[in-house]
Structures are given as C-alpha cells and as structure tokens.
Protein backbone atom coordinates (compact mmCIF):
# COMPACT_ATOMS: atom_id res chain seq x y z
CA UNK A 1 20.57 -2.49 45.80
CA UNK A 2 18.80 -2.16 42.54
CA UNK A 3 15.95 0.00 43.55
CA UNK A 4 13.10 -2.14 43.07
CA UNK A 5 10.68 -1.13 45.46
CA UNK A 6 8.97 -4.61 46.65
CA UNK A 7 6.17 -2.73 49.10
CA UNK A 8 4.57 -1.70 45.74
CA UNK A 9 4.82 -5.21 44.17
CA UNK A 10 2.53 -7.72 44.96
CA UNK A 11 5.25 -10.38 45.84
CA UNK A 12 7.44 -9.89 48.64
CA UNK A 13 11.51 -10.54 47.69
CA UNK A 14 11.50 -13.60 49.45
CA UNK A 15 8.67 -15.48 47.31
CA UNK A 16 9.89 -13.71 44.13
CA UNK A 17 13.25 -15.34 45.17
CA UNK A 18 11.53 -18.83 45.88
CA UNK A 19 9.99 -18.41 41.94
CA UNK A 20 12.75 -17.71 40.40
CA UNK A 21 15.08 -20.72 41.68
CA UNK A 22 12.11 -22.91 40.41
CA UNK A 23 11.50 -22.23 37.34
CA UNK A 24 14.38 -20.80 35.84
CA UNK A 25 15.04 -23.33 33.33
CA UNK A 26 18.99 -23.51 32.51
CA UNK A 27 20.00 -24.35 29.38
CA UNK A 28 21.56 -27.72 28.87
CA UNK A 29 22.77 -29.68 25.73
CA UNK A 30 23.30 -32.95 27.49
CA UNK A 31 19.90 -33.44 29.29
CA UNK A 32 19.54 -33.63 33.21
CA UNK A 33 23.93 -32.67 33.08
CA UNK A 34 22.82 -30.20 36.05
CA UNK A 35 20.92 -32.74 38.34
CA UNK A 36 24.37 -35.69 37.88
CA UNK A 37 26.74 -32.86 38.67
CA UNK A 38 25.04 -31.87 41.79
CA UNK A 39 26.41 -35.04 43.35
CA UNK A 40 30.29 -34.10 42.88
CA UNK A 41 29.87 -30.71 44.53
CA UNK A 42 31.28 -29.97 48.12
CA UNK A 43 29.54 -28.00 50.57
CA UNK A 44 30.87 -24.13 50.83
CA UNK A 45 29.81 -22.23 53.64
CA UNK A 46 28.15 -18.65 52.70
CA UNK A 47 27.97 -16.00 54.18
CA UNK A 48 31.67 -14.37 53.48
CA UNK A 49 31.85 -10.70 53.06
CA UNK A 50 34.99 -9.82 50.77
CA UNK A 51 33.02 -7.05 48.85
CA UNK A 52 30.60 -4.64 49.47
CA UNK A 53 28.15 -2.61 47.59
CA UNK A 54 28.89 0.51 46.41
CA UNK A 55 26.69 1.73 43.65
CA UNK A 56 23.86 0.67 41.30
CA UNK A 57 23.90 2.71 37.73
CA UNK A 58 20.69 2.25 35.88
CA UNK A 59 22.11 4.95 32.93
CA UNK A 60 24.47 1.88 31.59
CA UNK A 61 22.83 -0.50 29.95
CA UNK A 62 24.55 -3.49 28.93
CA UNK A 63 23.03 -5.64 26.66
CA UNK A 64 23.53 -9.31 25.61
CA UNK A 65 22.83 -10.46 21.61
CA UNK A 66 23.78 -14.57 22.51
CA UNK A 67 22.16 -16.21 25.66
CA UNK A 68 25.55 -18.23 26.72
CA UNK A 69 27.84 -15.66 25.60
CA UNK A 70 28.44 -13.08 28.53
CA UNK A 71 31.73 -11.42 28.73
CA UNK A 72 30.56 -8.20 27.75
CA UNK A 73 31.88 -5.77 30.46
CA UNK A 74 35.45 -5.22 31.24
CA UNK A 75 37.41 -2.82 33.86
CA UNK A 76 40.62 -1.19 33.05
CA UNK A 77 41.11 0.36 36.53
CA UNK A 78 38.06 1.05 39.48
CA UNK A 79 37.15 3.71 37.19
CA UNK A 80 36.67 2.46 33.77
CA UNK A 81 34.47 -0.13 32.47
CA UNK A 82 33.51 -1.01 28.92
CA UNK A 83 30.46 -2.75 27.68
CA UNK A 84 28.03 -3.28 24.91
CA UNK A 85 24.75 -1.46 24.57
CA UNK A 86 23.03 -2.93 21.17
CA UNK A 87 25.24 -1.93 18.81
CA UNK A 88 26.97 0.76 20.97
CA UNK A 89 30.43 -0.33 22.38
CA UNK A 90 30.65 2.33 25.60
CA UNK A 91 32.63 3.42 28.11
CA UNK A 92 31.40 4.57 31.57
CA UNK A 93 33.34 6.57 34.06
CA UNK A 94 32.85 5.94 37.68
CA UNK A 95 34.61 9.33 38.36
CA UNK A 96 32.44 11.54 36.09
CA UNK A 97 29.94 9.56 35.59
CA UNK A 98 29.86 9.84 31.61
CA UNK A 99 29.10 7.52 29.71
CA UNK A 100 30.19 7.48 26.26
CA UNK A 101 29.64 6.05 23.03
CA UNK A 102 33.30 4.82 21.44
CA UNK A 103 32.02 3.04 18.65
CA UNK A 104 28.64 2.40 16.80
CA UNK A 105 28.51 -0.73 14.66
CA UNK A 106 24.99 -0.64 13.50
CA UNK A 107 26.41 1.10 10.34
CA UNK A 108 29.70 1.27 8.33
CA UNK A 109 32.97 0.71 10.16
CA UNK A 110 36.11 0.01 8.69
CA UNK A 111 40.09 0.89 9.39
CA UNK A 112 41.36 4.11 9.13
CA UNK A 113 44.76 3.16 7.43
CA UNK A 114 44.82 0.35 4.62
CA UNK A 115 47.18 -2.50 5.40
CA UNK A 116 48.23 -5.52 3.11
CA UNK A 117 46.03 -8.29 4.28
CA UNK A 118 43.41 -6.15 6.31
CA UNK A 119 40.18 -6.23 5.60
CA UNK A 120 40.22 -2.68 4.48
CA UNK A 121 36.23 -2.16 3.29
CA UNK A 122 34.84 -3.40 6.77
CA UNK A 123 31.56 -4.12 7.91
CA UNK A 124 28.27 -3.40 8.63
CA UNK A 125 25.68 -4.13 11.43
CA UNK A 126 27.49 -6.05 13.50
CA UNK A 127 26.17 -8.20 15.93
CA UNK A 128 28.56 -8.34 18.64
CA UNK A 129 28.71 -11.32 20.36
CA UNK A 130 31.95 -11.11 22.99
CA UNK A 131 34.05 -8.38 24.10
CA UNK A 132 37.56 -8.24 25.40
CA UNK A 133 39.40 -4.97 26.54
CA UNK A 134 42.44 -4.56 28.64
CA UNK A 135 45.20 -1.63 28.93
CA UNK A 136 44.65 0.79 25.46
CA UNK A 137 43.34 -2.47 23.21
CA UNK A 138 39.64 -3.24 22.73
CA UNK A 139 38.44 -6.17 20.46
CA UNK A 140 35.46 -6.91 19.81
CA UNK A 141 33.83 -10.34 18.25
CA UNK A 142 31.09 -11.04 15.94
CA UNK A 143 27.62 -13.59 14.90
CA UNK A 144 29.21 -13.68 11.36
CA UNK A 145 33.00 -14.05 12.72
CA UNK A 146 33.96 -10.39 12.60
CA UNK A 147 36.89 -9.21 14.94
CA UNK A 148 37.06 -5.28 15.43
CA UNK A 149 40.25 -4.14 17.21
CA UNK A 150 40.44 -0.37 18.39
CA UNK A 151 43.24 1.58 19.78
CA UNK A 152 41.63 3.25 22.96
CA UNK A 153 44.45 6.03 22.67
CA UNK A 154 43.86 6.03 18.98
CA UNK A 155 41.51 7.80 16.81
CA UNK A 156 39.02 5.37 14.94
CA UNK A 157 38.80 1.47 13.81
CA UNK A 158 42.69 0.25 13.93
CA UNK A 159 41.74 -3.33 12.56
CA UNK A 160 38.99 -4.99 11.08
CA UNK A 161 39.12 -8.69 9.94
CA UNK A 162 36.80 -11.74 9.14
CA UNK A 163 38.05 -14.87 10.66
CA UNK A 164 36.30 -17.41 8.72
CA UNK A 165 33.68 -17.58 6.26
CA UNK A 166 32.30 -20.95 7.66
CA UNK A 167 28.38 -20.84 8.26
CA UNK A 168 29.50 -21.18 11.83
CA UNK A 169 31.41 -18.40 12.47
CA UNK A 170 30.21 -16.73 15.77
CA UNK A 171 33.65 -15.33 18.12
CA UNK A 172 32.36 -16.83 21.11
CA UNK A 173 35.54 -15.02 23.63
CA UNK A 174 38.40 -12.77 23.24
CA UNK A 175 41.25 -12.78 25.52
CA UNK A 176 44.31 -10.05 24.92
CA UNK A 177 47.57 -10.94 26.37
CA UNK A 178 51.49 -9.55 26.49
CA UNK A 179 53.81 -12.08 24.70
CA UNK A 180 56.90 -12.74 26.63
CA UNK A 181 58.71 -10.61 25.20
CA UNK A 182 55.94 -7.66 25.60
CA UNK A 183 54.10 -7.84 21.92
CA UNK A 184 49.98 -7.22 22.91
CA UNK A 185 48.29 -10.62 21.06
CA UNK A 186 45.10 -11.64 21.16
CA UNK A 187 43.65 -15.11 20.96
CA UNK A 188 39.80 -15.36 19.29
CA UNK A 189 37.65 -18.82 19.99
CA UNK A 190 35.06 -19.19 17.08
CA UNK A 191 32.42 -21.68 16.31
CA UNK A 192 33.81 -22.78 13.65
CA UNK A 193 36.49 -24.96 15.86
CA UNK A 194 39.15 -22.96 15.52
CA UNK A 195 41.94 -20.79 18.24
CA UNK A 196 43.65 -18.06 16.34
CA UNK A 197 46.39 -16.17 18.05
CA UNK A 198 46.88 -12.41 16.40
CA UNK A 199 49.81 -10.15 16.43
CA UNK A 200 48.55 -6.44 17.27
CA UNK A 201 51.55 -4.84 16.38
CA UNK A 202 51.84 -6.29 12.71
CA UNK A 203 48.26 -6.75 12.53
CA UNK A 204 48.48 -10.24 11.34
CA UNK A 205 47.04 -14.15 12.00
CA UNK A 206 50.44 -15.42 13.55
CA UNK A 207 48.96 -19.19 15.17
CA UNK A 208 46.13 -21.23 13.35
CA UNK A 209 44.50 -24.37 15.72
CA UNK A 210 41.70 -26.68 14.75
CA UNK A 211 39.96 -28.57 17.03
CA UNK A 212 37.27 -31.14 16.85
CA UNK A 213 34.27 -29.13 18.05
CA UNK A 214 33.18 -25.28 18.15
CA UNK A 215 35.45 -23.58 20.99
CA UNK A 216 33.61 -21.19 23.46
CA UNK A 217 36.07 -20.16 25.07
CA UNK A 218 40.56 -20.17 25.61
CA UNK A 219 42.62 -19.80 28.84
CA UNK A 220 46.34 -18.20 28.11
CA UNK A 221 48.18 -19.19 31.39
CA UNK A 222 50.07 -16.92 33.13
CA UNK A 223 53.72 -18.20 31.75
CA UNK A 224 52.57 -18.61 28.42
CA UNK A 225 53.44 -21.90 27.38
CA UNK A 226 49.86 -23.90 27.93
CA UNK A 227 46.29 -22.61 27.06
CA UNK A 228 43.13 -24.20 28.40
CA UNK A 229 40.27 -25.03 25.71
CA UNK A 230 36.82 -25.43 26.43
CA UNK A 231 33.27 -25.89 23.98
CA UNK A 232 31.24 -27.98 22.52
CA UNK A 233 32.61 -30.60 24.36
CA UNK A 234 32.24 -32.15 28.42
CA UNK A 235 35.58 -32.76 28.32
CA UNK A 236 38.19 -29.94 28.22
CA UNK A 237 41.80 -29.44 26.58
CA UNK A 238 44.98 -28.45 27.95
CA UNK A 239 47.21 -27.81 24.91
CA UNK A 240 50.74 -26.41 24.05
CA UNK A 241 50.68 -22.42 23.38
CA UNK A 242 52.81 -22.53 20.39
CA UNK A 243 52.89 -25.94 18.61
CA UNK A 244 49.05 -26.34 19.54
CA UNK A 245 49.89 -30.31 20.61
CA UNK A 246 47.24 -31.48 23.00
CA UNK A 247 49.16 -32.09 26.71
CA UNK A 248 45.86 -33.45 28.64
CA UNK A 249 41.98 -33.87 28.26
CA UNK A 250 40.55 -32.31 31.18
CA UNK A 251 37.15 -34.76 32.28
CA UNK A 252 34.65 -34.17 34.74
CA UNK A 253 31.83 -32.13 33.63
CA UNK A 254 28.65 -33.20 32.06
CA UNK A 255 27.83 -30.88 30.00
CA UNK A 256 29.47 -27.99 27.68
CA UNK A 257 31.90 -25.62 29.01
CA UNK A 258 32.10 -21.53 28.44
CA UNK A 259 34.53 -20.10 30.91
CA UNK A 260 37.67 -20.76 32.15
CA UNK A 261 40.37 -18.88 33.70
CA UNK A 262 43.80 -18.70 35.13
CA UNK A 263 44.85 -18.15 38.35
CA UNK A 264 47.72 -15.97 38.83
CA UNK A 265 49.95 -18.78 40.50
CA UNK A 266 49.80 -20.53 37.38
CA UNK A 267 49.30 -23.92 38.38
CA UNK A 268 45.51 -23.51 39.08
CA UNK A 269 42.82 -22.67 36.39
CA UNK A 270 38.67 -23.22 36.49
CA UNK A 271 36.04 -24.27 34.09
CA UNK A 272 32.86 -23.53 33.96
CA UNK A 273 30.21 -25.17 32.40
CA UNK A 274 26.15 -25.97 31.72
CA UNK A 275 26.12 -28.46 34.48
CA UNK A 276 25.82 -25.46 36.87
CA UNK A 277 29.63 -26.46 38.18
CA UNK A 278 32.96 -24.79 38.29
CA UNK A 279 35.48 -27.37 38.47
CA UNK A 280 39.44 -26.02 39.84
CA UNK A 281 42.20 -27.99 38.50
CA UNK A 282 45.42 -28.40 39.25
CA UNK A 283 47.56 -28.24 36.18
CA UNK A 284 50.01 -30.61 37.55
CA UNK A 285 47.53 -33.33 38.55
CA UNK A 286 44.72 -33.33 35.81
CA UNK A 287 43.19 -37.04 36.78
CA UNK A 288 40.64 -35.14 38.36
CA UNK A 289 39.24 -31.22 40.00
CA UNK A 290 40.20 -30.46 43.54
CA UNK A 291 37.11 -28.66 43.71
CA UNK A 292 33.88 -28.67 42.05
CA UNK A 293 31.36 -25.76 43.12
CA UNK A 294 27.96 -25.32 42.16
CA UNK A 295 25.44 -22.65 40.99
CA UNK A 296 22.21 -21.87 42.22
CA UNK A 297 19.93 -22.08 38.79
CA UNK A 298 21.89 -22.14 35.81
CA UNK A 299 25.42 -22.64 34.13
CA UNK A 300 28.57 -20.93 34.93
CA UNK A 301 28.85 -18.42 32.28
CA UNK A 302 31.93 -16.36 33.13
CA UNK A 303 35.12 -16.98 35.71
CA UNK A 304 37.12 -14.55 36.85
CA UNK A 305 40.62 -14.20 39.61
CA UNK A 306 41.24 -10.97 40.86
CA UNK A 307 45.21 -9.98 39.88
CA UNK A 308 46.36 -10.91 43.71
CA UNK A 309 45.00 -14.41 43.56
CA UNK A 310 43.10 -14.08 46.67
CA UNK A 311 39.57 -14.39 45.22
CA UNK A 312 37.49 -15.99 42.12
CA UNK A 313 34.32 -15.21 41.30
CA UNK A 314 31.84 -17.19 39.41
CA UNK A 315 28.39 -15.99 37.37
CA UNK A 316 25.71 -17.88 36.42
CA UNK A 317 23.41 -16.45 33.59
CA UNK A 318 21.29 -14.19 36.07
CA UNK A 319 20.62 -13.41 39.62
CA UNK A 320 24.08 -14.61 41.21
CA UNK A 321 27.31 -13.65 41.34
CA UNK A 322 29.71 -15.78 43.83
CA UNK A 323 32.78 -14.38 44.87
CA UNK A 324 35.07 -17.39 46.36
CA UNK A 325 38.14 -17.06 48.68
CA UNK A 326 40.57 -19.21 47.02
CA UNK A 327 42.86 -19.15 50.44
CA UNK A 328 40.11 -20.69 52.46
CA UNK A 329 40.60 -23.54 49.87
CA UNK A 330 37.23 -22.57 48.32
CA UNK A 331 35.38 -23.38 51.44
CA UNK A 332 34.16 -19.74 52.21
CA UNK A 333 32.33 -17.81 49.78
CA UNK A 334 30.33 -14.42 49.19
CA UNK A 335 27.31 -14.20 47.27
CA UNK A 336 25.76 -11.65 45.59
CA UNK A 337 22.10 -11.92 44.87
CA UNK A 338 20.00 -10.11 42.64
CA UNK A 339 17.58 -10.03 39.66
CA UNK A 340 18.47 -10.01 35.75
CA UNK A 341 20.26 -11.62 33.68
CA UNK A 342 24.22 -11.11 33.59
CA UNK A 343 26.09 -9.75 30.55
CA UNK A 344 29.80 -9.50 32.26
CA UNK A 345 31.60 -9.49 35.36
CA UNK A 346 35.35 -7.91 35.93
CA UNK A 347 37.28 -7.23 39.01
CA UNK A 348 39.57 -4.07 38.40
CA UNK A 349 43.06 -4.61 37.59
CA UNK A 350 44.16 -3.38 41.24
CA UNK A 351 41.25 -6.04 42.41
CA UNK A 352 39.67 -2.43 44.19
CA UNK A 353 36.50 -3.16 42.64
CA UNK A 354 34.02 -5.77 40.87
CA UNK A 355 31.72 -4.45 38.58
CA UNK A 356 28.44 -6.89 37.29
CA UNK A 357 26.85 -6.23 34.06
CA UNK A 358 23.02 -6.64 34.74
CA UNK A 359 20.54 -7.12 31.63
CA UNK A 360 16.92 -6.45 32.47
CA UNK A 361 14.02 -4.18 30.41
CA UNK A 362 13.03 -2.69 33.72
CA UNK A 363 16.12 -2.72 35.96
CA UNK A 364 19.13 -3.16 33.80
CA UNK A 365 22.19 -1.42 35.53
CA UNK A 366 25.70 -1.87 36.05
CA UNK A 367 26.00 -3.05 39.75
CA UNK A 368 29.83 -1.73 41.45
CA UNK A 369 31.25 -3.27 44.88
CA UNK A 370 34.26 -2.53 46.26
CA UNK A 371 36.81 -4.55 48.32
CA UNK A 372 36.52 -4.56 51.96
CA UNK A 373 39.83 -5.16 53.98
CA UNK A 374 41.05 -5.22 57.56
CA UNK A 375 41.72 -2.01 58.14
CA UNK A 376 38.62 -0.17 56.77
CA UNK A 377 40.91 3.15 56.67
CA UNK A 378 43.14 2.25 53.73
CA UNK A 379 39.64 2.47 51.88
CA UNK A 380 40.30 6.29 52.57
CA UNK A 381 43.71 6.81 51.31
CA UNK A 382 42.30 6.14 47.79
C-alpha cells in the first residue's frame, strides 16, 4: 500500500509491526489514563471491509507543526483534498493529479480589501497549527492565534485576524458551518480557553465563550442549538449554541480530549481523547457512553461520520485508521494499518471516498480508499 519494499529491509512487516505497538509511547497528561481506560472498552470484532484501497500519492506531503493537533487534510468532493505542506496550504486533484500551492504563509499575507475591524497589515510566518475547509471557505489556524480565511472562488487572502493576544494563543480546530438561516460561520477553539463563533459574510466576531481550561476542540450539532466542548479537561461540555450556558458535563475519560464529532442523526456525537478511547454518547442520556472503543497505541486524535451516518472513523496519531459501522452498533469495524504518523483524515462529502494524511521523512503520502458497496457495479457509473 505504501510501497515500502520489506524484502530489502532487514525486518519483516510483521516484527516491525510487533515494535512499533511496543514502544510507541502515547502521550498522556494524566499518567497511566491509557492502561484505566482499557478496562471500559468493549470488544469489536475486526475484520470489516467497508473501504478499499485505491491509491497511495507520495507527491503530497502533508505535514504536521503540533504533535496532538491533526486535522490538517480536508475533502470537498472524491476529488479534492486540501492540506498543509510546511508553510504551503495545497490543493491536490485526484482527477489531474496536480497539486497546487494556494497559499504560502512563510512570508507576508494579508487581505486584499481593507475592512473596519480587520486586521488589515496581516502576518508573517505563520505556523499553522489546524485547518478547516468545506464548500468555497478555507480557514486556517495559527501557534500565535492567527485565523486566515480564503475564498476558494476568490482571488487572494479574504480575512485575516488575531484572536487573542494571550501567551496561549494556539487555534487548536476550526469547524465551518451554515447558520440556519444559510450564513457560512465558523467556530475557532484556542488555547487560551476561549470558543469564538465568526460571521463570514460580515467578517466579524459575532459569539465570545470562556471556559475554564484551553479548548482543543468544538462540535456544532447538526440542528444548531448545542455544541460539544472538549480540552484540557477529562471531562467534556455540552453547552447551549447561542447563550453559551453549560447543559451537561460529559464524564468518562481519563485523560484530555481532542476530537469530537456529530453524527448526522443528531442525537449521537463521539469524543476522543489521550486515554486511547472514543467514547459515543447519546445526547439525550449523558450519565454515561454507550460505547467506549479503543486504539491500538496512542490517543484518538481526529473523529469523523461520513454525511449518510453509516460509518465513523477514528485515528490515532500514526499507523491506524479505524473505520466503524455505526449500524452494527459499533460492534464491526475496519482497520486500516500502516506506518507514519497521521496529519488528517476526511471522508468526501458524498462519503465516495476517505482520504488519510500520512506524515513520514521517507514515506509520507496521502493514502485514498474508496467505498465498497453491494453491488460492485454502481462503482462504475461514477
């Protein structure tokens, strides 16, 4: 799959495999979170096969700058993905092939119009630390709190601004979302503790929350009304979209959370977290998680449903991938197994195709599987 040649090694994949699960040590702020949380898990049964390989692409790149931070790669249909490359935001096309450069922020980048209350000079050498990109909107987060927003159909930078100027500034996650009444917002989780909801059409701060540790990462459900926090923090929030009012604490994990996401019924979401678990909730029922899954060697980093519901997959930092079906209750899964670490995951919006950001001096690539179903011939209407 990712052309390593293992006759020439002098380890076979197996052993390399053994190593790996050993001593890859997982990061953990509450110590030993990973060996307690291993006792809520139930038992899945492997061995699913919901999608297959397609294609490995060693010309993309995609590079991580923070070790827990990993959504960096993001499909806008099965053949469009976005990612970071140092300080190169790129797109790669999975018809042509291209892959091209959209924006550099290693130097100066700034807006191209001046707007009252936009930070008009911009910056430079930005470190981006999270990426978020979804119909013609791409924003991208920075170490020093920096949030670039670009108009894909759009020439140039369409808004630059600096969230905070706290010593803790890092935009740990980005998620862009359609307001009820069809305004494209975005929602930024920084370091500093705070949620801000922006306005893309007025270019403005619109919602201000403050919580009592750094967020890592914000959950917008699919009705808009509740949004799930999770950071510095085992225990989780579930808090009102537009007064901010906590509804719930969400416990169970041991450790500190960075993903979370919605399903599309809207009543179920997941956290991830350092204990090596992703925990499913029911929003209606929060005493405890219906499920609790586990990793192989290392936190869940990034969660992610595909638009139909049917499946959820789950990365750690490197080597695996697991791709759950959520009809089966969670009880069957797919894995994908590899070697690097993992900068993003996305399904396509049409849930065609999962792409997995891979990270590695040697074999870095950009790994694309595509959905089997029943009938393998619908595969060749498209």
């Amino acid at each position: 799959m990712q052309g390593i040649v293992w006759e020439r090694l002098a380890v076979t994949r197996e052993k390399y495999r053994q190593t790996r699960l050993e001593q890859y040590k997982n990061y953990e702020n509450v110590p030993n979170s990973g060996e307690e949380a291993m006792k809520d898990c139930k038992p899945t049964e492997k061995g699913g096969m919901y999608y297959e390989f397609r294609q490995n692409t060693r010309s993309v790149k995609s590079t991580i700058l923070h070790f827990q931070l990993r959504n960096l790669v993001w499909a806008t249909s099965k053949h469009d993905v976005y990612f970071t490359s140092h300080y190169s935001i790129r797109h790669w096309s999975a018809l042509s092939g291209a892959n091209t450069e959209l924006m550099n922020v290693e130097g100066h980048v700034a807006p191209r119009e001046k707007r009252s209350g936009i930070l008009s000079e911009g910056f430079s050498q930005t470190q981006v630390s999270t990426l978020a990109v979804k119909d013609n909107l791409l924003v991208a987060g920075g170490f020093q709190g920096e949030l670039i927003c670009k108009h894909l159909d759009r020439e140039g930078i369409s808004f630059c601004c600096r969230t905070t100027y706290d010593d803790n500034a890092i935009t740990n996650a980005v998620e862009i979302f359609n307001t009820s009444s069809g305004a494209v917002h975005f929602i930024a989780s920084n370091n500093d503790s705070g949620v801000r909801d922006y306005d893309m059409e007025r270019f403005q701060l619109c919602k201000y929350f403050q919580f009592e540790w750094p967020v890592n990462h914000t959950s917008l459900s699919p009705d808009r009304k509740v949004v799930v926090i999770v950071g510095d923090d085992p225990d989780g929030l579930l808090i009102d979209a537009s007064s901010g009012k906590t509804l719930h604490s969400i416990k169970g994990h041991r450790d500190y959370s960075f993903a979370s996401a919605w399903s599309p019924d809207g009543r179920t979401f997941a956290t991830g977290n350092q204990d090596k678990t992703c925990r499913i909730w029911d929003s209606r029922n929060l005493s405890k998680a219906v499920h609790v899954l586990r990793g192989n060697l290392g936190a869940i980093r990034s969660i992610r449903f595909t638009s139909d519901g049917q499946f959820m997959s789950m990365a750690e930092p490197a080597d695996f991938v697991h791709i759950y079906d959520v009809k089966s209750d969670y009880n069957r899964r797919q894995e994908l197994d590899f070697f690097g670490e993992i900068s993003g995951t996305s399904f396509s919006p049409d849930t065609d195709m999962l792409f997995v950001g891979v990270w590695d001096r040697v074999y870095g690539s950009l790994l694309q599987f595509g959905r089997l179903y029943n009938y393998s011939y619908l595969d060749s209407l498209f």
